[in-house]
C-alpha atoms as a PDB file:
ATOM      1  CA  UNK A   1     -84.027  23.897  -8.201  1.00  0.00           C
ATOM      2  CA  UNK A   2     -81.484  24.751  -5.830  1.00  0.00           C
ATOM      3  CA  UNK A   3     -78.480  22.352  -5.761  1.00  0.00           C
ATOM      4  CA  UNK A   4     -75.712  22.810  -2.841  1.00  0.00           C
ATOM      5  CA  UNK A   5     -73.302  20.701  -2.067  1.00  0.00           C
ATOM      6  CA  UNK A   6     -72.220  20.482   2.261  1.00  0.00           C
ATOM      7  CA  UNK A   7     -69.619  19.047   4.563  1.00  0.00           C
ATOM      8  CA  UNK A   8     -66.091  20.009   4.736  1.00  0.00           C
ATOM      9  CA  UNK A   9     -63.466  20.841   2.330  1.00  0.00           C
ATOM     10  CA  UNK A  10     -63.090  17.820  -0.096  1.00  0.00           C
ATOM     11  CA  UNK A  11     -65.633  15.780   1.493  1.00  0.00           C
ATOM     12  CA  UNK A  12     -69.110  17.552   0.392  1.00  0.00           C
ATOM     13  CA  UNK A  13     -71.508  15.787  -0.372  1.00  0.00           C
ATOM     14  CA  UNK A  14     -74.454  16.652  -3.092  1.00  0.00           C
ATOM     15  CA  UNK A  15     -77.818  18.269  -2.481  1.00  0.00           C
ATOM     16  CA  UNK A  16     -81.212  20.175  -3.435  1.00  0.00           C
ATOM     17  CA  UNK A  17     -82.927  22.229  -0.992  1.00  0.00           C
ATOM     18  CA  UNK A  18     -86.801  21.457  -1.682  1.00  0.00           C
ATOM     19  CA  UNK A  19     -89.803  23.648  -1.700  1.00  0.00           C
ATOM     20  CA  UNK A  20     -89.744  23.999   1.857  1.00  0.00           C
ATOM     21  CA  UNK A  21     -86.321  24.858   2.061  1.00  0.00           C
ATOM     22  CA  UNK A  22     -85.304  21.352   3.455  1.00  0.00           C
ATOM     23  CA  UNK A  23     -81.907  19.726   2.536  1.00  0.00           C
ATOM     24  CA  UNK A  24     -82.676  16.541   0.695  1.00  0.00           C
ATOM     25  CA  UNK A  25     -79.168  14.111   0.084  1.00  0.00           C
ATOM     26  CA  UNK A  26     -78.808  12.942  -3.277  1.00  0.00           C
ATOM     27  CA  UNK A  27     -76.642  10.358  -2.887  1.00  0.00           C
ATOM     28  CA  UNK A  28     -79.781   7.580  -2.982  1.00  0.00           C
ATOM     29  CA  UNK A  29     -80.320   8.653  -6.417  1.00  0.00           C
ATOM     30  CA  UNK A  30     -77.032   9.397  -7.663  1.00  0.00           C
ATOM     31  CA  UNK A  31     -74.135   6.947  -5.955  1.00  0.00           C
ATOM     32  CA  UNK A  32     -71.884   7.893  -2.881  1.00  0.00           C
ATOM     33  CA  UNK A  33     -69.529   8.635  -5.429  1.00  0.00           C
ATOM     34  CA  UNK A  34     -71.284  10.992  -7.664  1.00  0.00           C
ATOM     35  CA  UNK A  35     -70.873  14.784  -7.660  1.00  0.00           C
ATOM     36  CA  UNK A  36     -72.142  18.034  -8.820  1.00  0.00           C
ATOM     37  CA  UNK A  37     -69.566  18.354 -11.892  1.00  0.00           C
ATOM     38  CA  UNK A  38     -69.303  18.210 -15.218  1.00  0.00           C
ATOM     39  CA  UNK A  39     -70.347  14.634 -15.746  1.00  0.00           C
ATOM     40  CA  UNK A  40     -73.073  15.385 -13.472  1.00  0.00           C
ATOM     41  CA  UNK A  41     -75.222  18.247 -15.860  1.00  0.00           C
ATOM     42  CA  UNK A  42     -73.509  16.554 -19.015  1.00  0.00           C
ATOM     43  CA  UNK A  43     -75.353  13.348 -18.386  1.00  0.00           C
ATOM     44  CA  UNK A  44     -78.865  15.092 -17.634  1.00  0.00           C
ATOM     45  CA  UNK A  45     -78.686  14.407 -14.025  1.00  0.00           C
ATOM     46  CA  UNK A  46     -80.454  17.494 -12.884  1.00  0.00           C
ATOM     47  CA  UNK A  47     -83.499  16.534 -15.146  1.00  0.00           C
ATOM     48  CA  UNK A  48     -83.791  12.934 -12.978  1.00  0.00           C
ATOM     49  CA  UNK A  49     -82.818  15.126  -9.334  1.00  0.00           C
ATOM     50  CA  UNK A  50     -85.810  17.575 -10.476  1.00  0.00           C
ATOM     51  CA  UNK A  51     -88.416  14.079 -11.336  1.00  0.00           C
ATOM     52  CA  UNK A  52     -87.332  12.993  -7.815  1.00  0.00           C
ATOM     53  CA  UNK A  53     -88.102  16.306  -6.272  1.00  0.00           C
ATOM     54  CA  UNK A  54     -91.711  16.310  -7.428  1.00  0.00           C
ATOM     55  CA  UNK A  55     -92.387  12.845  -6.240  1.00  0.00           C
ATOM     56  CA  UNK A  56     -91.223  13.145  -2.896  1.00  0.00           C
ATOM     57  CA  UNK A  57     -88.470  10.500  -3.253  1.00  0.00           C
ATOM     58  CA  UNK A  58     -85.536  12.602  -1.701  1.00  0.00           C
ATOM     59  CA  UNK A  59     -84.334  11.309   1.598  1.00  0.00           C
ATOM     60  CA  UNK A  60     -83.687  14.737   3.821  1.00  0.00           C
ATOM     61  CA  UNK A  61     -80.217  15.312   4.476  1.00  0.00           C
ATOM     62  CA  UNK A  62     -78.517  13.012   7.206  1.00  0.00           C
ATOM     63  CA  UNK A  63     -78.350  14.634  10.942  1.00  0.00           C
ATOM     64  CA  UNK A  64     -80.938  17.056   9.787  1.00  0.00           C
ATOM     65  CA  UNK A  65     -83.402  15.532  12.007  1.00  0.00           C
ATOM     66  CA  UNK A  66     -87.513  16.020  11.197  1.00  0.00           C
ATOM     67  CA  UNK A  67     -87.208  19.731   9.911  1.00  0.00           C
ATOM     68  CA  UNK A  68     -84.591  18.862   6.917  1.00  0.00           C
ATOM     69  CA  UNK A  69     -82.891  22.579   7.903  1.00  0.00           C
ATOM     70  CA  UNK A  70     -79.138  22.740   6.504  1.00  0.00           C
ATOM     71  CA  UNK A  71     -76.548  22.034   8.974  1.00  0.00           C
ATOM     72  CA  UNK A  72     -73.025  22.756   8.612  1.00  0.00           C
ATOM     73  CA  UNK A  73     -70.925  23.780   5.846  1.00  0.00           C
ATOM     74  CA  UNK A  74     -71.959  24.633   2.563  1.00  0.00           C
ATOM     75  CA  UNK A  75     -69.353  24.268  -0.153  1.00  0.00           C
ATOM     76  CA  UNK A  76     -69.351  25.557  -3.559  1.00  0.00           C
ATOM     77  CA  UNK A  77     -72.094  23.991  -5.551  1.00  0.00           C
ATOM     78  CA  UNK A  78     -69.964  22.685  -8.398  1.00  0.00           C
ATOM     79  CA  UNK A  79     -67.120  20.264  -7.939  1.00  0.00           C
ATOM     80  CA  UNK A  80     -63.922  21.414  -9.074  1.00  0.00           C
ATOM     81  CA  UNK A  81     -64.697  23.665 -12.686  1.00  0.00           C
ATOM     82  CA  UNK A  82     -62.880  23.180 -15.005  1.00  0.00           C
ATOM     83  CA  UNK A  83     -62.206  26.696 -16.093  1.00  0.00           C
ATOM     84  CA  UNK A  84     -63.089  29.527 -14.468  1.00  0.00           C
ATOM     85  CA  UNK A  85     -63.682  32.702 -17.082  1.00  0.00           C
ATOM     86  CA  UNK A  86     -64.271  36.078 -16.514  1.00  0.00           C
ATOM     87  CA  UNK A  87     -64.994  39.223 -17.926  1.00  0.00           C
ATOM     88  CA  UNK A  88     -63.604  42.456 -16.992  1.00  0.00           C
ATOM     89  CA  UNK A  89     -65.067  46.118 -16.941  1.00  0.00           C
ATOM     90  CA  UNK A  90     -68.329  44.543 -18.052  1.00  0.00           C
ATOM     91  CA  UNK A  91     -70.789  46.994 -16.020  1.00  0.00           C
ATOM     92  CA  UNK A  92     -70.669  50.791 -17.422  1.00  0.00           C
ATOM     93  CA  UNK A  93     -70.744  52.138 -13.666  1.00  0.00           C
ATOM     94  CA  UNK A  94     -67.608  50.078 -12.649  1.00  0.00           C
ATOM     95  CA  UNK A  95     -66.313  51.664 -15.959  1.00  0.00           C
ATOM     96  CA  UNK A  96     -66.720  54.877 -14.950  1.00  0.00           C
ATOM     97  CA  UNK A  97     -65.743  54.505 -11.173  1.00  0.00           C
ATOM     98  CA  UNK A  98     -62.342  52.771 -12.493  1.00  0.00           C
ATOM     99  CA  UNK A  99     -61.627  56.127 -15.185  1.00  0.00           C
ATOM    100  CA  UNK A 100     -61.718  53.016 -17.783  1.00  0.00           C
ATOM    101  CA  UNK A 101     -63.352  53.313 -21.514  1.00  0.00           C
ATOM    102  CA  UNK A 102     -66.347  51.094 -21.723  1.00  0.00           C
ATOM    103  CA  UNK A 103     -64.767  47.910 -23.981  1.00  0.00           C
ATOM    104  CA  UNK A 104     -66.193  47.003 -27.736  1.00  0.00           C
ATOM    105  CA  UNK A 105     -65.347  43.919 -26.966  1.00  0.00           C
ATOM    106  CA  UNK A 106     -65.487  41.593 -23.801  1.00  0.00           C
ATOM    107  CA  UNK A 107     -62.120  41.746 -22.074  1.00  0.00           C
ATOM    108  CA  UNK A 108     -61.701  37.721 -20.588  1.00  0.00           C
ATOM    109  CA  UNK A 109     -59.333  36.527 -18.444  1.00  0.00           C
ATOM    110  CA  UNK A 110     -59.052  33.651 -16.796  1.00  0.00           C
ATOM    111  CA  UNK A 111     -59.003  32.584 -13.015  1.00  0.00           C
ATOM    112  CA  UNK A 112     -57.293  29.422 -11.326  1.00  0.00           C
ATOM    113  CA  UNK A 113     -59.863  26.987 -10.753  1.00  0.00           C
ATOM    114  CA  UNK A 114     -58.265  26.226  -7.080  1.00  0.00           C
ATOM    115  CA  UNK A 115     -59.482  29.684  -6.166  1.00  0.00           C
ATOM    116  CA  UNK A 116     -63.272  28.340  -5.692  1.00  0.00           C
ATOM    117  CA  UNK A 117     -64.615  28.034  -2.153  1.00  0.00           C
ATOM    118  CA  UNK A 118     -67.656  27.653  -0.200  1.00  0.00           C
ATOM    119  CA  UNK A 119     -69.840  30.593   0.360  1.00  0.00           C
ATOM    120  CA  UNK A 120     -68.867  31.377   3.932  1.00  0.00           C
ATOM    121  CA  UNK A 121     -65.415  29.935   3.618  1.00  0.00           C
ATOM    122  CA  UNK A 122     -62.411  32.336   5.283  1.00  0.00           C
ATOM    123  CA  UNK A 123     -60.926  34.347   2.523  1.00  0.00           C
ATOM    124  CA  UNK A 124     -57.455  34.832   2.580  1.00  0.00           C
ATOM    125  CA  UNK A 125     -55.475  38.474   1.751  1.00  0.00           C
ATOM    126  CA  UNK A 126     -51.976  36.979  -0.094  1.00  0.00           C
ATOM    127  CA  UNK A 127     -48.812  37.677   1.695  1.00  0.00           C
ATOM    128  CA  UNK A 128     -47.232  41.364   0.916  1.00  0.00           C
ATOM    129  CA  UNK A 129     -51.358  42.271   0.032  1.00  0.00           C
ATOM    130  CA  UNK A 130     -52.093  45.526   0.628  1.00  0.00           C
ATOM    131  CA  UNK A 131     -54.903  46.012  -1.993  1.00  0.00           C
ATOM    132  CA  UNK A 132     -57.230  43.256  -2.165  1.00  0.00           C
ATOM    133  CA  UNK A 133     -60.758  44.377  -3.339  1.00  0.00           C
ATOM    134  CA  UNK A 134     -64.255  42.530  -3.310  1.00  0.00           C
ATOM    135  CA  UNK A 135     -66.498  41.642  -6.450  1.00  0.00           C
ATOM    136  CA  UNK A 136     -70.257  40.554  -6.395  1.00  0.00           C
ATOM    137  CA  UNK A 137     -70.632  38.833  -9.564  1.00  0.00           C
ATOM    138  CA  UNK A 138     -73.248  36.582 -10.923  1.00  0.00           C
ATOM    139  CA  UNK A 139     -72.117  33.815 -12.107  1.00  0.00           C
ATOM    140  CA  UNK A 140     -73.249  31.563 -14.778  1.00  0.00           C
ATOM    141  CA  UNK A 141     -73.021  27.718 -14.821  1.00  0.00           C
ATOM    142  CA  UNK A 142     -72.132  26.363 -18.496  1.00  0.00           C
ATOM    143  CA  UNK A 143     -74.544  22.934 -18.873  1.00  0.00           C
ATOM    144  CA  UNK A 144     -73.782  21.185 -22.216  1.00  0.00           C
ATOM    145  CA  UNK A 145     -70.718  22.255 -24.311  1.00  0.00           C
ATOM    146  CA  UNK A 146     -70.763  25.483 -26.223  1.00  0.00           C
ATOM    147  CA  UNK A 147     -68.713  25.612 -29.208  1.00  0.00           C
ATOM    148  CA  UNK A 148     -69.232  28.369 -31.986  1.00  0.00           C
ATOM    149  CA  UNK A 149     -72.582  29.407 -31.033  1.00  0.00           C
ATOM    150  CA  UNK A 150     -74.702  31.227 -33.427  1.00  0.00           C
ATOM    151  CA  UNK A 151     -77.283  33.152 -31.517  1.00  0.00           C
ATOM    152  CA  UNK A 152     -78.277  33.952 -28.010  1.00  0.00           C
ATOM    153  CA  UNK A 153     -80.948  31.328 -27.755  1.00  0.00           C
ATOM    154  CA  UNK A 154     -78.444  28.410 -28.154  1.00  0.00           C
ATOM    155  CA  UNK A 155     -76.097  30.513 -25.680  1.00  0.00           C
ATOM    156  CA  UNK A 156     -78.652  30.717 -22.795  1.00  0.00           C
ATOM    157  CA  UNK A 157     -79.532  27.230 -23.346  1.00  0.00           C
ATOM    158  CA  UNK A 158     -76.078  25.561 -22.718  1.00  0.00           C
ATOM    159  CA  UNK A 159     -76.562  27.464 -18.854  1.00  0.00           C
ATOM    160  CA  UNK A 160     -77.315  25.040 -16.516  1.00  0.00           C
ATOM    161  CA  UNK A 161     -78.241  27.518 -13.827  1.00  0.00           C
ATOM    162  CA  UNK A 162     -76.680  30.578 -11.862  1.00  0.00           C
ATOM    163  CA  UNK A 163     -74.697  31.071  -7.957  1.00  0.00           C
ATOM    164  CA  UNK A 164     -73.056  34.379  -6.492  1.00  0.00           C
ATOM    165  CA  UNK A 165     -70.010  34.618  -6.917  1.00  0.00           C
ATOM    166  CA  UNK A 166     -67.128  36.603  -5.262  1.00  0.00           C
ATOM    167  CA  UNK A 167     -64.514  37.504  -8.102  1.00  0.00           C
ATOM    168  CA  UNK A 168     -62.136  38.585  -4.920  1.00  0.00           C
ATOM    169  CA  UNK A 169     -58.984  40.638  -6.560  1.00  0.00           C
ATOM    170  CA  UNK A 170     -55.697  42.015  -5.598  1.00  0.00           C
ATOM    171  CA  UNK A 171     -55.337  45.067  -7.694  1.00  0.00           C
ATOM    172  CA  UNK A 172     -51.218  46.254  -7.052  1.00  0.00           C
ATOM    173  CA  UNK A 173     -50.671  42.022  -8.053  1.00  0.00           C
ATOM    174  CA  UNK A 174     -53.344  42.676 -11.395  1.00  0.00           C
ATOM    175  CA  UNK A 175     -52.514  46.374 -12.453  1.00  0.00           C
ATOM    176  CA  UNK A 176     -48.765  47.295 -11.223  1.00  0.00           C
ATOM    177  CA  UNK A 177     -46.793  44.428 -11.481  1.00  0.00           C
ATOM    178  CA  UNK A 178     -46.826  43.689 -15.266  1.00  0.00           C
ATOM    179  CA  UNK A 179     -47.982  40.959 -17.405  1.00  0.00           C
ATOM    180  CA  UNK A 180     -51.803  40.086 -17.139  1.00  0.00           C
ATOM    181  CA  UNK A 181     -54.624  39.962 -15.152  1.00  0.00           C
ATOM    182  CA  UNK A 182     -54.683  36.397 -13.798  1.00  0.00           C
ATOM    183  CA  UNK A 183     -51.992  36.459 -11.121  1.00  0.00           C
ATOM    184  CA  UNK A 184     -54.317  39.200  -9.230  1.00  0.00           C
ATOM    185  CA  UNK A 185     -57.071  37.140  -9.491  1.00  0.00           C
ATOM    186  CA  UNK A 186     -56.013  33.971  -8.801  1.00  0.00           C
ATOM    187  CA  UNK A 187     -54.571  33.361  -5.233  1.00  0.00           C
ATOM    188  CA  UNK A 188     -56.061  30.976  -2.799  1.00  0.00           C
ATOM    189  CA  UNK A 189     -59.545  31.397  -1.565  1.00  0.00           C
ATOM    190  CA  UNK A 190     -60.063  34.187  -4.066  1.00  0.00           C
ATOM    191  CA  UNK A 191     -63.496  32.852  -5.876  1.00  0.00           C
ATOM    192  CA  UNK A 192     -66.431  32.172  -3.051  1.00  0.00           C
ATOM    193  CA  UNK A 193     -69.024  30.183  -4.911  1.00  0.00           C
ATOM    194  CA  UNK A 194     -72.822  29.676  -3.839  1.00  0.00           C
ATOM    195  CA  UNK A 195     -74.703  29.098  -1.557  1.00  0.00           C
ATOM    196  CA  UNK A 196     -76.422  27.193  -4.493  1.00  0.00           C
ATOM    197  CA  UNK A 197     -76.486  26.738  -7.919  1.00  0.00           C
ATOM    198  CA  UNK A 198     -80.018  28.062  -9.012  1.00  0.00           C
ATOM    199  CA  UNK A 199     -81.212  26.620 -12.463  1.00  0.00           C
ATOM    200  CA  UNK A 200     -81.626  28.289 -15.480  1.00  0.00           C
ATOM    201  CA  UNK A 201     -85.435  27.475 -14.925  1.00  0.00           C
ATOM    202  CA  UNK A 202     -86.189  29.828 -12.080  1.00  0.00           C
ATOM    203  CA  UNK A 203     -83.846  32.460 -13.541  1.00  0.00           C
ATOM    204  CA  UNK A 204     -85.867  33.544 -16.817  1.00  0.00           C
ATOM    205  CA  UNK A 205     -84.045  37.162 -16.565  1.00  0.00           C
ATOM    206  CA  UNK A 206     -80.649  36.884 -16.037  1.00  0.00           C
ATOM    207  CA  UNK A 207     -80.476  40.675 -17.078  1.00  0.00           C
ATOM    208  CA  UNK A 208     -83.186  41.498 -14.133  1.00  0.00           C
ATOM    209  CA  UNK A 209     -81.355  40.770 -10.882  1.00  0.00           C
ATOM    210  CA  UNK A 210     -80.148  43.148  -8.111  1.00  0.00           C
ATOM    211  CA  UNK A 211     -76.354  42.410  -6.238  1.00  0.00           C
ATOM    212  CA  UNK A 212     -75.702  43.834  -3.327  1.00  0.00           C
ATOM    213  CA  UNK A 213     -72.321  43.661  -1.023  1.00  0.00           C
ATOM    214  CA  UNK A 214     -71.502  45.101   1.933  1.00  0.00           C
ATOM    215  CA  UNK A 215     -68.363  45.351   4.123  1.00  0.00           C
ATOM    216  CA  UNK A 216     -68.574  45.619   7.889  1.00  0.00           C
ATOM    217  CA  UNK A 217     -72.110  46.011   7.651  1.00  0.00           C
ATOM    218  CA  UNK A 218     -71.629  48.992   5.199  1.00  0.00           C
ATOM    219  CA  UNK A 219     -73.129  49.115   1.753  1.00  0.00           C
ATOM    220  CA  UNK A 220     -70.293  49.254  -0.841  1.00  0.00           C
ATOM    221  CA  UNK A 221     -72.287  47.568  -4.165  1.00  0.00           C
ATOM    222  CA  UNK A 222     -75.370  47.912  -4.993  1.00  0.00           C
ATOM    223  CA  UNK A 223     -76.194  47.363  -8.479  1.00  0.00           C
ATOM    224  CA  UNK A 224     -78.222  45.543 -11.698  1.00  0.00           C
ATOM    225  CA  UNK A 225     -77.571  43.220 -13.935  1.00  0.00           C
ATOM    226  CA  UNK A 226     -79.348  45.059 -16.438  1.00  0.00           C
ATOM    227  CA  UNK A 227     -76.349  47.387 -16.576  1.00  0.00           C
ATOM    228  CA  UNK A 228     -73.830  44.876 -18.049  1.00  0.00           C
ATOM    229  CA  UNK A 229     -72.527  46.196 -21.260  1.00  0.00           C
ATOM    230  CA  UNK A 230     -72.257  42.459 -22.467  1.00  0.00           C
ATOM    231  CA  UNK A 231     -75.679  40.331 -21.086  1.00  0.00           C
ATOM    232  CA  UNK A 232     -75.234  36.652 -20.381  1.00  0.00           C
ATOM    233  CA  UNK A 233     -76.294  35.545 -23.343  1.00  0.00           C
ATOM    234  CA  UNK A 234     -73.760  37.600 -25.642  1.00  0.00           C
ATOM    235  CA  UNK A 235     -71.217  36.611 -23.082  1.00  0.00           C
ATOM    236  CA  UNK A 236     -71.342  32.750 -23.394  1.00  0.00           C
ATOM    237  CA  UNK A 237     -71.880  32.976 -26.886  1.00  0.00           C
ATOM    238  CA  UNK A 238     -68.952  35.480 -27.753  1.00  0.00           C
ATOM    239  CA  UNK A 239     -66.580  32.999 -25.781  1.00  0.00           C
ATOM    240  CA  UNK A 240     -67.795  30.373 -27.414  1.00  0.00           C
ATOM    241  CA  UNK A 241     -66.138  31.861 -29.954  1.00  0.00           C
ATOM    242  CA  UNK A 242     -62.697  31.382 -28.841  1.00  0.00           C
ATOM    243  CA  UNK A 243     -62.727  28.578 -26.337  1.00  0.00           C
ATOM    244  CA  UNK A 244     -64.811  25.848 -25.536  1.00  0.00           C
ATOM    245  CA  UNK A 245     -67.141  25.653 -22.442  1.00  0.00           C
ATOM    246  CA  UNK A 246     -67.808  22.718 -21.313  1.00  0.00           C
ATOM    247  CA  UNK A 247     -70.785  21.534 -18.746  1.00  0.00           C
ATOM    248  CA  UNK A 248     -69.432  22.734 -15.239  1.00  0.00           C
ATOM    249  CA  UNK A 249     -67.260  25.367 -16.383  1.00  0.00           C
ATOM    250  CA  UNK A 250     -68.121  28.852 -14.335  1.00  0.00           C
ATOM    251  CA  UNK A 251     -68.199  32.116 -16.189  1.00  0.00           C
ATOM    252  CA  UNK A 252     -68.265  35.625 -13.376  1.00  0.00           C
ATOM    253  CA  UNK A 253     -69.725  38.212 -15.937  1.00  0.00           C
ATOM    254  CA  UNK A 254     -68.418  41.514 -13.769  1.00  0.00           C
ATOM    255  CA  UNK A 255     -69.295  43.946 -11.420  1.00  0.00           C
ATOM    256  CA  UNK A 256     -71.011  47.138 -11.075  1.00  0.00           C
ATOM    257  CA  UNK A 257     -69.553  49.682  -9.027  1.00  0.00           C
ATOM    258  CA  UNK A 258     -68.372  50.368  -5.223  1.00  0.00           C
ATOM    259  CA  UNK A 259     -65.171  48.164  -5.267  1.00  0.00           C
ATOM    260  CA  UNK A 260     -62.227  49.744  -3.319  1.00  0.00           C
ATOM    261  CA  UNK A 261     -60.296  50.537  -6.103  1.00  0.00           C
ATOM    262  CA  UNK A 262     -62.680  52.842  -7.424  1.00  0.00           C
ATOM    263  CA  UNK A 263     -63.913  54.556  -3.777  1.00  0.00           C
ATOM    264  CA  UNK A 264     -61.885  57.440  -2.508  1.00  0.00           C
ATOM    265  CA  UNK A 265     -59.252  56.291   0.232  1.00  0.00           C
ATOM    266  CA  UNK A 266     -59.829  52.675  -1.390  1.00  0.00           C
ATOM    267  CA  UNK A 267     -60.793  51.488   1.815  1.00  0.00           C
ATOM    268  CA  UNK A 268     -59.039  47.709   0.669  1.00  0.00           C
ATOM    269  CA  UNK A 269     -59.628  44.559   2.416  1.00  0.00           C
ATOM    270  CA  UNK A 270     -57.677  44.010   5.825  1.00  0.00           C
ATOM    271  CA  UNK A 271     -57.715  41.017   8.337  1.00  0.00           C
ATOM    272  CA  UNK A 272     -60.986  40.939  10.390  1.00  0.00           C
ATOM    273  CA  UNK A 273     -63.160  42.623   7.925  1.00  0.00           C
ATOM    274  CA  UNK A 274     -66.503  40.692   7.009  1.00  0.00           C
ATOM    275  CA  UNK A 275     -67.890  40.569   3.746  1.00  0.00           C
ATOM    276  CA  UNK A 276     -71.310  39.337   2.584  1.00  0.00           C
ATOM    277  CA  UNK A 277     -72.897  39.220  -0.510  1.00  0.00           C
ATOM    278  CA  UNK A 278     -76.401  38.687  -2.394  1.00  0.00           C
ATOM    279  CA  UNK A 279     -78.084  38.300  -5.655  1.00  0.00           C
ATOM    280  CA  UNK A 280     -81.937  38.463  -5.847  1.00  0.00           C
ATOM    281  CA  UNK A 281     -82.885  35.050  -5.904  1.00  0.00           C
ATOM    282  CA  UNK A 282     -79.430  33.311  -5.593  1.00  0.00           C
ATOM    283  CA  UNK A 283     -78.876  33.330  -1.584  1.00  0.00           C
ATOM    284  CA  UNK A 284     -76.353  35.381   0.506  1.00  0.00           C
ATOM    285  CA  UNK A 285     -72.986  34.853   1.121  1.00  0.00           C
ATOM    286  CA  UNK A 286     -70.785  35.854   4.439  1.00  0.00           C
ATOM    287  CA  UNK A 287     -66.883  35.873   4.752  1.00  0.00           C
ATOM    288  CA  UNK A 288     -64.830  36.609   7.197  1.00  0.00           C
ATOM    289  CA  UNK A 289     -61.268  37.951   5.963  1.00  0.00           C
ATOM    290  CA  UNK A 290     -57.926  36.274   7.065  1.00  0.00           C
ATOM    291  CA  UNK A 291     -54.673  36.795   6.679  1.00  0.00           C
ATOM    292  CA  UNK A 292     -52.191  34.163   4.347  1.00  0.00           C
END
């Protein structure tokens, strides 16, 4: 399945886009007050939304008219996570491009959860920016709490599914001003999430998938997932090591190369640019780049 979630800024409202690509609300089956959160794949929801999907029992999406085609706004496809954790310097190309020594170990940080947005939302470059980069990242959706995992099986099935994500990154605020990571990662806007949230079910190699991003139309990424040093499944289970995921948390596993750090001139981001992203499989995202 392909869950979304649409309408403006705090107000979206949940959905699945059917086999037809129509926007079906599910609101009838879940509430007016339910979500796409943590509660939401905790309490098997997405096992009911798929039953209702087969059968046909989906209203299509209000003010879609006859054809069901999505209208509006798409937000991020999970509510508000509750952690957002990454891993660093996990593709050997970006690696190389960045001079760095391919890690034993994953390196995590950790990224403000108020940094996700909608796919096509306006990303903003912080004030005193002058070296914000882009990142197309899959990223995994954690779907039943992972604590101390004890092989890869176990790991992949705690994933409730998988989005694009858009680990956006202000290098001078990560690198030269001291301290750690998180603080170049973590300003407003800086995590564009979706279109969708793609199950785990249609994604049976997460270690198979192309991303591709360009900037004003130009090709700057183009890479595999098969060249992460650390695959999905060692990922969630190594973590699981040291924290606890819990359903609706977001892991972004990395990046292979062509970010602007690592291209000569590092052509960074500047007001006006457009950005737009995809992941075999996982949808396209499109951003236009504004100033804080």
């Amino acid at each position: 399945m392909k869950l979304l979630r649409v309408g403006p800024p705090g107000e979206e409202r949940p959905a699945v886009l059917d086999d037809a690509g129509r926007t079906r609300d599910l609101r009838s089956l879940l509430g007016q007050t339910a979500d796409i959160d943590g509660d939401f794949f905790a309490s098997g929801l997405a096992a009911r939304v798929a039953h209702a999907l087969r059968r046909d029992e989906l209203p299509l999406f209000d003010g879609d008219g006859a054809t069901g085609a999505l209208r509006g706004r798409v937000g991020p496809p999970v509510a508000r996570p509750g952690k957002v954790v990454c891993i660093g310097l996990n593709y050997s190309d970006h690696a190389e491009e960045t001079g760095a020594t391919p890690p034993s170990e994953p390196i995590i940080f950790m990224k403000a959860p108020n940094t996700v947005v909608g796919p096509d939302d306006e990303v903003l470059i912080p004030r005193g920016s002058v070296k914000t980069d882009w990142e197309v990242e899959l990223a995994v959706v954690i779907g039943s709490t992972a604590r101390y995992l004890g092989s890869h099986d176990e790991a992949l099935a705690c994933v409730a599914g998988y989005a694009i994500s858009n680990d956006v990154s202000e290098r001078e605020f990560q690198l030269e001003r001291g301290g750690q990571w998180d603080k170049g990662k973590s300003c407003e806007t800086f995590n564009p999430l979706g279109p969708w949230l793609v199950t785990a079910d249609e994604v049976p190699d997460p270690q198979n998938l192309g991303l591709r991003l360009w900037v004003n139309g130009e090709v700057r990424q183009n890479g595999g997932t098969k060249n992460m040093i650390f695959g999905v499944a060692e990922v969630v289970r190594y973590l699981s090591q040291f924290m606890v995921l819990e359903p609706g948390d977001v892991i972004n596993t990395g990046t292979p190369a062509g970010v602007a750090m690592g291209m000569p001139g590092q052509p960074y981001l500047r007001a006006g640019d457009v950005v737009e992203l995809e992941i075999d499989g996982l949808g396209r995202q499109r951003q236009t780049v504004g100033q804080a």
